[in-house]
Protein backbone atom coordinates (compact mmCIF):
# COMPACT_ATOMS: atom_id res chain seq x y z
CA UNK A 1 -33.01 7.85 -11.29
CA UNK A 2 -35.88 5.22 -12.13
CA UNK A 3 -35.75 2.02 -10.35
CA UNK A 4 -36.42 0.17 -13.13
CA UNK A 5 -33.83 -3.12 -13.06
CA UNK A 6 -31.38 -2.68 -15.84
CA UNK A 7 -30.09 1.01 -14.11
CA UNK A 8 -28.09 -0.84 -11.71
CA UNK A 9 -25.32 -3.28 -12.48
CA UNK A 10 -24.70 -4.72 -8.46
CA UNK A 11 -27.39 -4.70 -5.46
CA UNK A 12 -26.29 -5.70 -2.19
CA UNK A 13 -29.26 -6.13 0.37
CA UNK A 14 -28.91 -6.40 3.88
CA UNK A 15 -25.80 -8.23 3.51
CA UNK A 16 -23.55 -9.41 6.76
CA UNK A 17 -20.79 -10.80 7.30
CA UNK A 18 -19.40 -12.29 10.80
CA UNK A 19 -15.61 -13.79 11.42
CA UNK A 20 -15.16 -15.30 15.09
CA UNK A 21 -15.06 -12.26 17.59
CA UNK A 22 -15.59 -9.65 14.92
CA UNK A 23 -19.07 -8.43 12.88
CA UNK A 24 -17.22 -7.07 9.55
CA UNK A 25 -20.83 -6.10 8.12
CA UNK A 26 -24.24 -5.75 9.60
CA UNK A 27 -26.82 -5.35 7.33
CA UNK A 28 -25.22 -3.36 4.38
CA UNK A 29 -27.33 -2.71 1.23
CA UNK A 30 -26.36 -0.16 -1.24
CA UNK A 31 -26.50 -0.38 -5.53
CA UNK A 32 -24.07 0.41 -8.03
CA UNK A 33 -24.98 1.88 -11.78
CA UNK A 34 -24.54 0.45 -14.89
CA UNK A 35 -21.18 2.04 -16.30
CA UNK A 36 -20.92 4.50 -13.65
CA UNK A 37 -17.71 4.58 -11.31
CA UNK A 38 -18.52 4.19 -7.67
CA UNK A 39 -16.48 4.50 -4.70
CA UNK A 40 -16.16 3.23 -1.60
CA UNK A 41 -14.83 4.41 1.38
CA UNK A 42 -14.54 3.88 5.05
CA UNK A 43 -11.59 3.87 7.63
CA UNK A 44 -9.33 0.63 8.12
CA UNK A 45 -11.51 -1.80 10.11
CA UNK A 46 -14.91 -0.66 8.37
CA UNK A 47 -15.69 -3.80 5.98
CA UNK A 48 -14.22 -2.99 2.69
CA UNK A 49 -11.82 -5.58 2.29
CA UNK A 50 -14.66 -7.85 3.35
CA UNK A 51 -17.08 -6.35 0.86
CA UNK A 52 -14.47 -6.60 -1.75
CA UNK A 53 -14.26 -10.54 -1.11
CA UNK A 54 -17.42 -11.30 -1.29
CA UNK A 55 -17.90 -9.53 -4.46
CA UNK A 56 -14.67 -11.62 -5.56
CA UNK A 57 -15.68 -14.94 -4.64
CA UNK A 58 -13.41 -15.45 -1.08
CA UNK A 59 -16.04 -15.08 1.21
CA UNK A 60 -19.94 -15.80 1.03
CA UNK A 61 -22.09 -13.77 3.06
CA UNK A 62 -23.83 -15.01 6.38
CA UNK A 63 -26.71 -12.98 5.71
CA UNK A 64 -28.49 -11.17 2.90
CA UNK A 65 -28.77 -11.18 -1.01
CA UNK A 66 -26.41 -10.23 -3.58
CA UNK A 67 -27.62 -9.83 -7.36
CA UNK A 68 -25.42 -9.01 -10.35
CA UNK A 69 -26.25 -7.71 -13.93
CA UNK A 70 -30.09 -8.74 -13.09
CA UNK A 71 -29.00 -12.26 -11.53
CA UNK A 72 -28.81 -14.12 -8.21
CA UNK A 73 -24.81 -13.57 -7.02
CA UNK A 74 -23.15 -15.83 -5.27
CA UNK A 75 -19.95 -17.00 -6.46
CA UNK A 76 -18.51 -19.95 -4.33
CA UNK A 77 -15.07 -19.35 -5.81
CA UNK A 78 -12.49 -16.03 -7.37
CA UNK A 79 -12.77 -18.26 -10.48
CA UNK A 80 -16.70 -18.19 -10.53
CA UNK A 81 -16.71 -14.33 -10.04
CA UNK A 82 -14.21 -13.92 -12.96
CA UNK A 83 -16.69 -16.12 -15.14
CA UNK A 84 -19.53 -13.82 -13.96
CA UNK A 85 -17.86 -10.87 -15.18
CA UNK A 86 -16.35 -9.03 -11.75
CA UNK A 87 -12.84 -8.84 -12.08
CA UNK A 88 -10.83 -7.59 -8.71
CA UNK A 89 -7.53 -6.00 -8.81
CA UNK A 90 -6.91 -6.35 -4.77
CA UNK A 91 -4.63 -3.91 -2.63
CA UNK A 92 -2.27 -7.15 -1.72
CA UNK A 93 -0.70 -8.33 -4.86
CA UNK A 94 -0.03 -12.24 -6.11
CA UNK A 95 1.24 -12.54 -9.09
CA UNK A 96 2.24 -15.95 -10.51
CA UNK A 97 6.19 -15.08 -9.32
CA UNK A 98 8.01 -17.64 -11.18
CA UNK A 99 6.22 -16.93 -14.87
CA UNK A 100 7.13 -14.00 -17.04
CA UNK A 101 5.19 -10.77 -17.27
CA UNK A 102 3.58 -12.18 -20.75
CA UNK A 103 2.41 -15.04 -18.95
CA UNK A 104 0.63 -13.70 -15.63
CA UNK A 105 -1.26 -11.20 -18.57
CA UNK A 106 -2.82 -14.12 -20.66
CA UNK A 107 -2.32 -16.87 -18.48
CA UNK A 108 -5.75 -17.80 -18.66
CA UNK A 109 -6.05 -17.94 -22.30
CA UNK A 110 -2.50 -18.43 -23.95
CA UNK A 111 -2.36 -18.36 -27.61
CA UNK A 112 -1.58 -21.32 -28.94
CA UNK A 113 -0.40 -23.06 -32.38
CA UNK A 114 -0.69 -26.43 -33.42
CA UNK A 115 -1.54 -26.87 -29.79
CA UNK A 116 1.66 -25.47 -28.35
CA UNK A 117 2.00 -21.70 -26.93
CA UNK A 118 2.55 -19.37 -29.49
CA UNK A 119 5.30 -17.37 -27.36
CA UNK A 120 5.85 -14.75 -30.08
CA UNK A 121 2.09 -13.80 -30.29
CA UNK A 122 2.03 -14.35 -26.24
CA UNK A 123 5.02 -11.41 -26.50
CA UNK A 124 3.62 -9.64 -28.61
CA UNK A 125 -0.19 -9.35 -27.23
CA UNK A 126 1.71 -8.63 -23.88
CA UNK A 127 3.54 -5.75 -24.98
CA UNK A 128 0.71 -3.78 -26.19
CA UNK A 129 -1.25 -4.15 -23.21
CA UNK A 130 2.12 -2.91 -20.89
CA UNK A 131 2.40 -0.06 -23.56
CA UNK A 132 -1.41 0.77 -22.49
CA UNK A 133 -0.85 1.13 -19.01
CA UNK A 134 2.94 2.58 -19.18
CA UNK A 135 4.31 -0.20 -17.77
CA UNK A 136 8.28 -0.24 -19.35
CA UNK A 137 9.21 -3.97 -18.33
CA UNK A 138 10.07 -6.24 -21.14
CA UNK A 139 7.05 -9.17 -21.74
CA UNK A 140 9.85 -11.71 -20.70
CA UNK A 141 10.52 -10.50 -17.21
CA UNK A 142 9.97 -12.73 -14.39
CA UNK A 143 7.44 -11.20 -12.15
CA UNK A 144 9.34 -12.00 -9.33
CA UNK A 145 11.70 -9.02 -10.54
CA UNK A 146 8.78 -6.48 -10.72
CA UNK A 147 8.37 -4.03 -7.96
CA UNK A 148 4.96 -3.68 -6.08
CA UNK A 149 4.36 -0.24 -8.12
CA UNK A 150 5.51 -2.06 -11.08
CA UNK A 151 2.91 -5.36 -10.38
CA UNK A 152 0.32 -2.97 -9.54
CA UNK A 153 0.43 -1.50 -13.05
CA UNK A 154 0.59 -5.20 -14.60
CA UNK A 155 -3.09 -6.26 -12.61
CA UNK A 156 -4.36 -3.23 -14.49
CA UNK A 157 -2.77 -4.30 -17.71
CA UNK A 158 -4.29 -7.87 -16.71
CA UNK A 159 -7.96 -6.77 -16.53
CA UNK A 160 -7.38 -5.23 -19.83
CA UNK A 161 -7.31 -8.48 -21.13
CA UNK A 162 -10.54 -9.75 -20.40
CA UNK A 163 -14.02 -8.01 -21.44
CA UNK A 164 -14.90 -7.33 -17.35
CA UNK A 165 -18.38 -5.89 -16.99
CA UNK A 166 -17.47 -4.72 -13.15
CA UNK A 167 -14.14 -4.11 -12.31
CA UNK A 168 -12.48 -3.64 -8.78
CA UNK A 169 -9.40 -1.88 -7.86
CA UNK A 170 -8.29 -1.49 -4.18
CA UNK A 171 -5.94 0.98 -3.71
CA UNK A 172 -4.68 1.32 -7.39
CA UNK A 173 -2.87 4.26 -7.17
CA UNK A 174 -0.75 3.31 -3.35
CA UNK A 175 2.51 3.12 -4.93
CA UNK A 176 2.23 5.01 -8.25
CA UNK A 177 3.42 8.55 -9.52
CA UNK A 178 1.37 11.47 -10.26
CA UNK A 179 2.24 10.54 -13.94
CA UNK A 180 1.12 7.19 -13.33
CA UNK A 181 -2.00 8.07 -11.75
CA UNK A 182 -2.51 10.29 -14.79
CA UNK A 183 -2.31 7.51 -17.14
CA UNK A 184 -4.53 5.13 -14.71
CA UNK A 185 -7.48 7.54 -14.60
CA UNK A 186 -7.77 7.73 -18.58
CA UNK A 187 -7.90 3.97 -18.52
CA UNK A 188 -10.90 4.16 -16.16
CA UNK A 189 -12.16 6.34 -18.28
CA UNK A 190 -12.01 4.40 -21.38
CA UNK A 191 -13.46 1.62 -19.87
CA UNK A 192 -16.78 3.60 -18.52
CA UNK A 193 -16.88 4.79 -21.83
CA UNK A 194 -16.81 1.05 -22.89
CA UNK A 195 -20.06 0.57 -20.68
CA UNK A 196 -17.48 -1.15 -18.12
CA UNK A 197 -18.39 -0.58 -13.76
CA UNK A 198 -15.91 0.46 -12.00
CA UNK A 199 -15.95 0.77 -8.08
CA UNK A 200 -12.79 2.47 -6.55
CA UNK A 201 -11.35 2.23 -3.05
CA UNK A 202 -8.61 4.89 -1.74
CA UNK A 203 -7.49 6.32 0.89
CA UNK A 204 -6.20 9.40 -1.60
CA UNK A 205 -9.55 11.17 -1.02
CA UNK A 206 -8.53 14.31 -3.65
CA UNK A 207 -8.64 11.50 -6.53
CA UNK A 208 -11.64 9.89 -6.04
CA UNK A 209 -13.73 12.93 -7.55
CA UNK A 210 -11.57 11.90 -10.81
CA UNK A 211 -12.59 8.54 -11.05
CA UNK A 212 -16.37 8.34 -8.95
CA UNK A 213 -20.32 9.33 -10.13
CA UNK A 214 -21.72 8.14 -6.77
CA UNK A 215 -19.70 7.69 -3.51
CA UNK A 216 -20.45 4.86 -0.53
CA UNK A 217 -19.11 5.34 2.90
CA UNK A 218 -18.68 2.22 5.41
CA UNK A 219 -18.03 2.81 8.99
CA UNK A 220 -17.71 0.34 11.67
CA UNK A 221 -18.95 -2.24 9.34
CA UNK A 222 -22.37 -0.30 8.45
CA UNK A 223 -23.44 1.24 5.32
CA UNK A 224 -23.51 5.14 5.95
CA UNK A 225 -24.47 6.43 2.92
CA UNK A 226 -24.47 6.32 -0.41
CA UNK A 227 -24.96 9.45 -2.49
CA UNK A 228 -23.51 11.34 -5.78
CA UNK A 229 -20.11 13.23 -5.26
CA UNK A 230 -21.26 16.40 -6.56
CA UNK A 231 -21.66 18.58 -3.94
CA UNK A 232 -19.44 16.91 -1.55
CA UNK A 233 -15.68 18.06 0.03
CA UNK A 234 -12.95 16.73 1.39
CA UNK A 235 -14.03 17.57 4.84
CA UNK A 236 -17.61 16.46 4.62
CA UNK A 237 -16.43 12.80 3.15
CA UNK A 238 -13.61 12.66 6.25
CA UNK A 239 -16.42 13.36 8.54
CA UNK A 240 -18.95 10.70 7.19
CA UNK A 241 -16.02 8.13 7.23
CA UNK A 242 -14.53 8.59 11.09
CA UNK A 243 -18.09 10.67 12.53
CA UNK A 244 -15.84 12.98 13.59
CA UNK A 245 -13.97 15.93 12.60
CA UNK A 246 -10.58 15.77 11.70
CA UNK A 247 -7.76 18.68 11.13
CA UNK A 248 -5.01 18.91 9.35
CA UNK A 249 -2.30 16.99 10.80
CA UNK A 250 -0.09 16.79 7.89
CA UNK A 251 1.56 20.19 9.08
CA UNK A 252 5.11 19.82 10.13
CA UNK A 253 5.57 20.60 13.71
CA UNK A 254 7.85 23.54 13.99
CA UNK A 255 8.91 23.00 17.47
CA UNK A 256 11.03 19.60 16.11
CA UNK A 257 14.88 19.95 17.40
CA UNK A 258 17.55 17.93 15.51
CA UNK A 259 20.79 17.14 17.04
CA UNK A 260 23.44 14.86 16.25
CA UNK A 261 23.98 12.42 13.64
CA UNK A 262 21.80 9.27 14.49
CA UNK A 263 22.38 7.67 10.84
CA UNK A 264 25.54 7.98 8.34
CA UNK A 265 25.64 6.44 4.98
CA UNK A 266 28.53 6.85 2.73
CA UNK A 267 29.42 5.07 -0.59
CA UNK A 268 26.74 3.17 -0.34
CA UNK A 269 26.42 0.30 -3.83
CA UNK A 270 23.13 -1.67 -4.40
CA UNK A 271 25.42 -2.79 -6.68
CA UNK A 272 28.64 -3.32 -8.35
CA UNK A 273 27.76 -0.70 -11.22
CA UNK A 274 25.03 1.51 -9.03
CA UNK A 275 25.68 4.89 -8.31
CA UNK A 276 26.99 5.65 -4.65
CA UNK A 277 24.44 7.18 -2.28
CA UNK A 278 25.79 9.00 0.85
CA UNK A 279 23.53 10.78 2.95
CA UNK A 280 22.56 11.50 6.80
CA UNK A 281 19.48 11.50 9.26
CA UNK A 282 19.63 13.30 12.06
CA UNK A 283 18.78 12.76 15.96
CA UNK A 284 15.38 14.07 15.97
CA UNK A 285 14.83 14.77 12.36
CA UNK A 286 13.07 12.86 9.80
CA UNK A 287 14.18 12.67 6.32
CA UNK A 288 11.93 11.48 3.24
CA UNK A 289 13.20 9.71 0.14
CA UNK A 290 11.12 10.36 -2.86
CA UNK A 291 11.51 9.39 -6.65
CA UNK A 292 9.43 7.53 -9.50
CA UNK A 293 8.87 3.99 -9.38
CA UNK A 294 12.02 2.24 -10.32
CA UNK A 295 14.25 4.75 -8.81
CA UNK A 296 15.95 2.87 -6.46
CA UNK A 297 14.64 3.56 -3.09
CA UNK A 298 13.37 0.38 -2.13
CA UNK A 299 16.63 -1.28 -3.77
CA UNK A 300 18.89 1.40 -1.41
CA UNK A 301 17.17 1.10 1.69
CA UNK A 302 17.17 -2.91 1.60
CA UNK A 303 20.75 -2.79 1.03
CA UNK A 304 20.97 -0.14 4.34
CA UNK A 305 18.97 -2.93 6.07
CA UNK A 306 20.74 -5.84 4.75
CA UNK A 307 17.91 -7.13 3.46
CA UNK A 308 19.72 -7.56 -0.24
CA UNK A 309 23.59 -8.26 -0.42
CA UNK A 310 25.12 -4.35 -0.64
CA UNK A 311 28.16 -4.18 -2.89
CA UNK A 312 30.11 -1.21 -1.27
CA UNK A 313 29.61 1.01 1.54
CA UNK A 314 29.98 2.25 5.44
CA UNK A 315 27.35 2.49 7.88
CA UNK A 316 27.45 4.48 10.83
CA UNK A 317 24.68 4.81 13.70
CA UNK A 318 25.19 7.71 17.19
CA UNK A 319 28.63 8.52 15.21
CA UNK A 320 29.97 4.58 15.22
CA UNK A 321 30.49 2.58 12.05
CA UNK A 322 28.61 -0.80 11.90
CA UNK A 323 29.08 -3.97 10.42
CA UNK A 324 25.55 -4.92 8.63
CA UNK A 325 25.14 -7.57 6.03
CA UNK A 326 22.17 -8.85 7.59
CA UNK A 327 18.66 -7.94 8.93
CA UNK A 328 19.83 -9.62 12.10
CA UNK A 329 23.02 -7.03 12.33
CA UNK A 330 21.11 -4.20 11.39
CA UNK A 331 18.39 -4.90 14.45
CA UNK A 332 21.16 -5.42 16.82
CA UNK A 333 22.88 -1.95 15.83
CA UNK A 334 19.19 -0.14 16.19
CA UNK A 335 18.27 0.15 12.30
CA UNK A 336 15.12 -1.57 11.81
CA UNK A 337 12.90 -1.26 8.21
CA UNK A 338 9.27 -1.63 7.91
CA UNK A 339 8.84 -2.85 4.26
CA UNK A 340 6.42 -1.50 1.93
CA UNK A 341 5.13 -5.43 1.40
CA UNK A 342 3.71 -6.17 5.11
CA UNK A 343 1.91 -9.63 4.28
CA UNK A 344 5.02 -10.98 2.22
CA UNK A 345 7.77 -9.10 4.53
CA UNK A 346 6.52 -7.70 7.92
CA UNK A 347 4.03 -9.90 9.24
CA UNK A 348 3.36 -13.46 10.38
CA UNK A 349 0.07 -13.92 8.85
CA UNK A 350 -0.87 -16.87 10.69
CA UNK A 351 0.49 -15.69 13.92
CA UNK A 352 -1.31 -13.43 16.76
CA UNK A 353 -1.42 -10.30 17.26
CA UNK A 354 0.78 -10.62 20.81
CA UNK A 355 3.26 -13.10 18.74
CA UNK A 356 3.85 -10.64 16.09
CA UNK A 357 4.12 -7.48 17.82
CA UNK A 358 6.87 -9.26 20.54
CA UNK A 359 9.06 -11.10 18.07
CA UNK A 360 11.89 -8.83 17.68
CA UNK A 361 13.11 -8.87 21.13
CA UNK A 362 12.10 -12.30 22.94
CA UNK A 363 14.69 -11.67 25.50
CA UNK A 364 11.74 -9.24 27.05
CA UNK A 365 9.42 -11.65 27.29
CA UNK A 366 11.04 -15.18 28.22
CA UNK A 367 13.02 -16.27 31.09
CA UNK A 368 15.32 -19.67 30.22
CA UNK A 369 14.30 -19.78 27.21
CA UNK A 370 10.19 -19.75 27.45
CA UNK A 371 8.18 -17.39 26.65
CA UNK A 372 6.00 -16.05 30.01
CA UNK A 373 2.61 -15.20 28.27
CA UNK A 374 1.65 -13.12 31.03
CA UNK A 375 4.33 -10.94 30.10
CA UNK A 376 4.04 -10.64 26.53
CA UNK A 377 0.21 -9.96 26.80
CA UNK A 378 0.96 -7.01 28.67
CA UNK A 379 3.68 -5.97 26.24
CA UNK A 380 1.16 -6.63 23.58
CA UNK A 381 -1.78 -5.08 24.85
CA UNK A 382 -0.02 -1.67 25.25
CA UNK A 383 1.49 -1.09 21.93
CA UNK A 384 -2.33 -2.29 20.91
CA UNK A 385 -3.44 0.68 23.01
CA UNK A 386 -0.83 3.45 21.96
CA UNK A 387 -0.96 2.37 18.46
CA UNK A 388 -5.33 1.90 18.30
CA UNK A 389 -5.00 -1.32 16.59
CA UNK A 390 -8.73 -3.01 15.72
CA UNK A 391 -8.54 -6.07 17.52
CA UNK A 392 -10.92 -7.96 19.49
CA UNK A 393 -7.84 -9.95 21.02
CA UNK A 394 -4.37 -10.03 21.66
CA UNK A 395 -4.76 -13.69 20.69
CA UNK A 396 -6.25 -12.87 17.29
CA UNK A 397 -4.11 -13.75 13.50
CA UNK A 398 -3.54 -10.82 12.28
CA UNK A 399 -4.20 -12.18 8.82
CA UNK A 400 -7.87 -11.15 9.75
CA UNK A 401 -6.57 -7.44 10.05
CA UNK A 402 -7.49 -4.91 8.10
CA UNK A 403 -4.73 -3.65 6.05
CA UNK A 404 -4.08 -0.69 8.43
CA UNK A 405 -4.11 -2.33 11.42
CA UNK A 406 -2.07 -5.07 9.79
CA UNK A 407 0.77 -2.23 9.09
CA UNK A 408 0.20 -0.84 12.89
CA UNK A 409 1.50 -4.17 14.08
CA UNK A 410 4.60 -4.25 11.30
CA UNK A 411 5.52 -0.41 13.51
CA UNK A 412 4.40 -2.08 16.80
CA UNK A 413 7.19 -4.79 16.42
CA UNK A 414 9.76 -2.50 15.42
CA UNK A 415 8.65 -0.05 18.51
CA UNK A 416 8.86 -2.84 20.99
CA UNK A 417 12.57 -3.44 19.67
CA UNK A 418 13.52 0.17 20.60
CA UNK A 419 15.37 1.13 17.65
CA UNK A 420 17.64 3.95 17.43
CA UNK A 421 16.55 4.62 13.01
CA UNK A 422 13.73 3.46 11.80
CA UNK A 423 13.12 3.47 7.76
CA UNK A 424 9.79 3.20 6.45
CA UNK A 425 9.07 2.22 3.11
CA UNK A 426 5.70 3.70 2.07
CA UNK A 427 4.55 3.67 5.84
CA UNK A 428 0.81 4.68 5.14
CA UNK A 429 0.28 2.56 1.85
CA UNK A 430 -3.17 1.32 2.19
CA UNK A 431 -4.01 3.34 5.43
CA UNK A 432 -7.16 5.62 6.05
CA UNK A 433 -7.17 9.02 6.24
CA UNK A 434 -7.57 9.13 10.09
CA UNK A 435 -4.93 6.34 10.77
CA UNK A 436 -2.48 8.38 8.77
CA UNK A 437 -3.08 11.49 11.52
CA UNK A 438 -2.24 8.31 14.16
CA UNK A 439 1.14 7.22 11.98
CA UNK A 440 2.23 10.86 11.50
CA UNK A 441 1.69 11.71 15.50
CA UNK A 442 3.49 8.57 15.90
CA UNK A 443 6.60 9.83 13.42
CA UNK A 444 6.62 12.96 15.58
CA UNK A 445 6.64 11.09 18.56
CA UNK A 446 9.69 9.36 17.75
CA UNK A 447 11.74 11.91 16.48
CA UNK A 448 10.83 13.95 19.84
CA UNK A 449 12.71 11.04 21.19
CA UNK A 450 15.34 12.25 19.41
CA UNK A 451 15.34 8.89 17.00
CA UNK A 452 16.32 9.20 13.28
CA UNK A 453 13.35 8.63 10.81
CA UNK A 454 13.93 7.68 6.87
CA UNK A 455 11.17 7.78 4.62
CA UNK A 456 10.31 6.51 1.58
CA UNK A 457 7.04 7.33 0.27
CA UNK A 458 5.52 7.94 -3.55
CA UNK A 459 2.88 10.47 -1.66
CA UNK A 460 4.68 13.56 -2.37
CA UNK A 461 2.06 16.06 -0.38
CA UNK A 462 2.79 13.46 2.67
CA UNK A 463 6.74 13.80 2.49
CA UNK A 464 6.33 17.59 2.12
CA UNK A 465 3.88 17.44 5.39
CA UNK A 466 6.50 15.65 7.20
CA UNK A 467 10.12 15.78 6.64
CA UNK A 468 12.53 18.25 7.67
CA UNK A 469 14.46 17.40 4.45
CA UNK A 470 13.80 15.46 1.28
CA UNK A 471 16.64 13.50 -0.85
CA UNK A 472 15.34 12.98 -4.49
CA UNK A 473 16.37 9.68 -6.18
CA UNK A 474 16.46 9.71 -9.70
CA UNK A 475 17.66 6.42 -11.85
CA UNK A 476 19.60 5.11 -8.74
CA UNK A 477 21.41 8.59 -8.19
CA UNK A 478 21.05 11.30 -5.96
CA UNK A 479 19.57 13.51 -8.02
CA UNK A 480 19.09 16.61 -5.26
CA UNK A 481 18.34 17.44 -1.48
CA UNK A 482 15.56 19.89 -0.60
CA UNK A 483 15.18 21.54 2.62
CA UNK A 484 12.33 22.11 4.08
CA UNK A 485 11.80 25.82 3.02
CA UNK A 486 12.40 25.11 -0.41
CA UNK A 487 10.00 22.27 -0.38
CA UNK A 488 7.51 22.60 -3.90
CA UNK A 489 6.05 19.43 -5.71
CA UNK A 490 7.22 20.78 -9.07
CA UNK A 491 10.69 21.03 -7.33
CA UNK A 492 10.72 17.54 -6.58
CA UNK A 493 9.40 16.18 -9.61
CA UNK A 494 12.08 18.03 -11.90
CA UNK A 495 14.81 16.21 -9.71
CA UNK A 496 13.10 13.08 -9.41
CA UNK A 497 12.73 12.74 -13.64
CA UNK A 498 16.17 14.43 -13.89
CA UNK A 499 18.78 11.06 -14.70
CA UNK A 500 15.89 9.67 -16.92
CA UNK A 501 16.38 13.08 -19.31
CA UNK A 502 19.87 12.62 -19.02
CA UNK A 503 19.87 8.69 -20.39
CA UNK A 504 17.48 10.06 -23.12
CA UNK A 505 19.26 13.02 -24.38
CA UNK A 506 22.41 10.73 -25.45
């Protein structure tokens, strides 16, 4: 490829980027094609998020030069970057909560007549676009009713709107189905065909050869390399990212013993007119919970929690039945969740790292009601160790964490309570591949301890690596359970879509 300047869209050169106590980049350059789709990769930790904000607008960069579609780049604001032409679709989702589907999509140019908003055209504009991206939520919904699969799809639907010339998606695919992803990847294909840039980040490393022409890895805050995908594996991209090999850790461990019943749920009701859900997890075992987006299993295991009001239902944990209509009952009978929406649910953003990882059980670190420091630092500082959380202090927000690390300290917290269940709702959304080998060990670890682990997760292959069993929602029902030796994807997936053809047939 020439050098000539029109065959590159983006150049980043030497670009750095410090935060107090932390270098996020040193001295990254790379360039990214007109209408080609580039990805980026790197571990938790290695500078994409921070690359990604600078390209957005968030941050500016200490050091270097940034030039876009043959111009000087350096947008002071996420509004700036829009006008420029970079839209941003970001792993962490904000939609406007308390305006309607219709309006988050063409908020920022609203049809109007006579000078009022033309709702019907609003409506009507809005539906086409959700139709585009599958998205089967009515253009009057409050977003505040989506879930974060469903807002995910509607950020997609969103840059739709606008005629982007380099568009950013972090994570797209976290929380979506196979199907989903499906539908995702011929949108990204559209667009290149439009002339449009994409540049991908995932952790899902078998999808990026769908989506990518030329790959850059980060590590450690340093550019690596960048280089076309053809010719590159799995393995060889793993090993660029950690400089390391890694194997497979996603095989279940054989040796796993399951005794007991650590968690019983009968009749359970999300609601008055929901199905009823009864199912077990075992001392020792761990149990995964898949279905398609809208299935229920965020709704069923927030109503476990008592996160949401449940309507019906009996609870038992080691054999006893509990009384749990709270969070706060549910932690003090040793069931504790670790929701799929850390920054909104599981995390004090503007807290420490110590704070955060200690809050669930101040009794350990206070005597007469204050808090000894010494004590929590050392508390702090050794889940920090066994879980290898990034952080140059104990002392640091953890809003400057990476998104892994930030979901290491959401487990940490829960860890330091010493639960007798834990349920994790999409436990490695958003996490590297080498921090999910750390999160699985970890799983393993606690169910040697002979703890019960539920979890939900729309990464089939990761459920099948994992769980002794698997319990298939389907349209709020329990559509099947697979054991382990039965365990196939297209198994699954016939369960999972199995209410749905029900509904449709009458």
């Amino acid at each position: 490829m020439s050098d000539a300047p029109d065959d590159y869209i983006l150049k980043l050169e030497g670009i750095g980027k410090r935060f107090p106590g932390v270098v996020a980049l040193k001295d990254v350059s790379l360039r990214v094609g007109h209408g080609k789709g580039h990805v980026l990769l790197g571990e938790n930790g290695a500078g994409k998020s921070t690359l990604i904000n600078l390209l957005g607008g968030v941050f500016r960069p200490d050091d270097g030069h940034i030039s876009f579609d043959g111009k000087p780049y350096h947008p002071a604001s996420p509004l700036e970057a829009f006008k420029a032409g970079i839209r941003v679709i970001h792993q962490e989702l904000h939609p406007l909560s308390n305006l309607t589907v219709a309006e988050n999509l063409l908020f920022e140019h609203l049809p109007r007549r006579y000078g009022l908003v033309n709702y019907k055209e609003m409506n009507r504009r809005a539906a086409e676009l959700l139709a585009d991206v599958g998205l089967d939520v009515a253009p009057t919904t409050l977003a505040n009713r989506l879930s974060v699969a469903q807002l995910q799809l509607l950020e997609i639907a969103k840059a739709l709107c606008y005629e982007s010339k380099l568009l950013v998606l972090d994570e797209p695919t976290a929380t979506l189905t196979s199907k989903e992803v499906d539908r995702l990847f011929e949108i990204l294909k559209r667009l290149r065909g439009r002339g449009v840039t994409t540049l991908y980040i995932s952790h899902r490393l078998e999808e990026i050869f769908e989506v990518g022409d030329d790959v850059t890895v980060l590590r450690d805050g340093q550019h690596v390399i960048t280089r076309p995908l053809a010719g590159l594996t799995i393995p060889n991209i793993v090993e660029l990212m950690v400089g390391r090999t890694i194997a497979d850790h996603g095989v279940f461990r054989k040796d796993s013993v399951v005794s007991g019943e650590a968690l019983g749920v009968s009749g359970l009701k999300v609601t008055r007119h929901s199905p009823e859900l009864s199912f077990s997890v075992g001392k020792g075992e761990i149990v995964g919970i898949a279905g398609l987006v809208g299935s229920g299993r965020t709704e069923a295991v927030r109503a476990l929690f008592g996160a949401d009001v449940k309507a019906a239902g009996e609870i038992r944990i080691d054999g006893e039945l509990v009384s749990i209509h709270s969070p706060r009952q549910a932690v003090a009978a040793g069931l504790c969740l670790a929701t799929e929406d850390r920054k909104m649910q599981g995390l004090m953003l503007d807290m420490s790292c110590a704070q955060n990882t200690t809050i669930t059980d101040p009794a350990k670190i206070s005597r007469k009601g204050l808090i000894l420091r010494k004590v929590e630092d050392e508390h702090s500082q050794r889940l920090v160790r066994e879980l290898r959380i990034k952080t140059p202090s104990i002392r640091q927000a953890v809003r400057t964490f990476s998104g892994g690390n930030q979901q290491k300290v959401v487990i940490a917290k829960w860890l330091f309570r010493g639960p007798k269940v834990l349920i994790f709702d999409e436990p490695t959304r958003g996490i590297d591949v080498g921090a999910k080998v750390e999160i699985y060990e970890l799983l393993w670890k606690l169910a040697a301890e002979g703890k019960g682990i539920l979890v939900v997760s729309s990464d089939l292959p990761e459920l099948m690596g994992i769980c002794h069993r698997i319990i298939v929602l389907s349209n709020g029902k329990i559509a099947g359970e697979i054991a382990r030796e039965q365990f196939e994807e297209s198994s699954i997936l016939s369960l999972a879509y199995k209410e749905y053809s029900r509904v449709r047939e009458r």
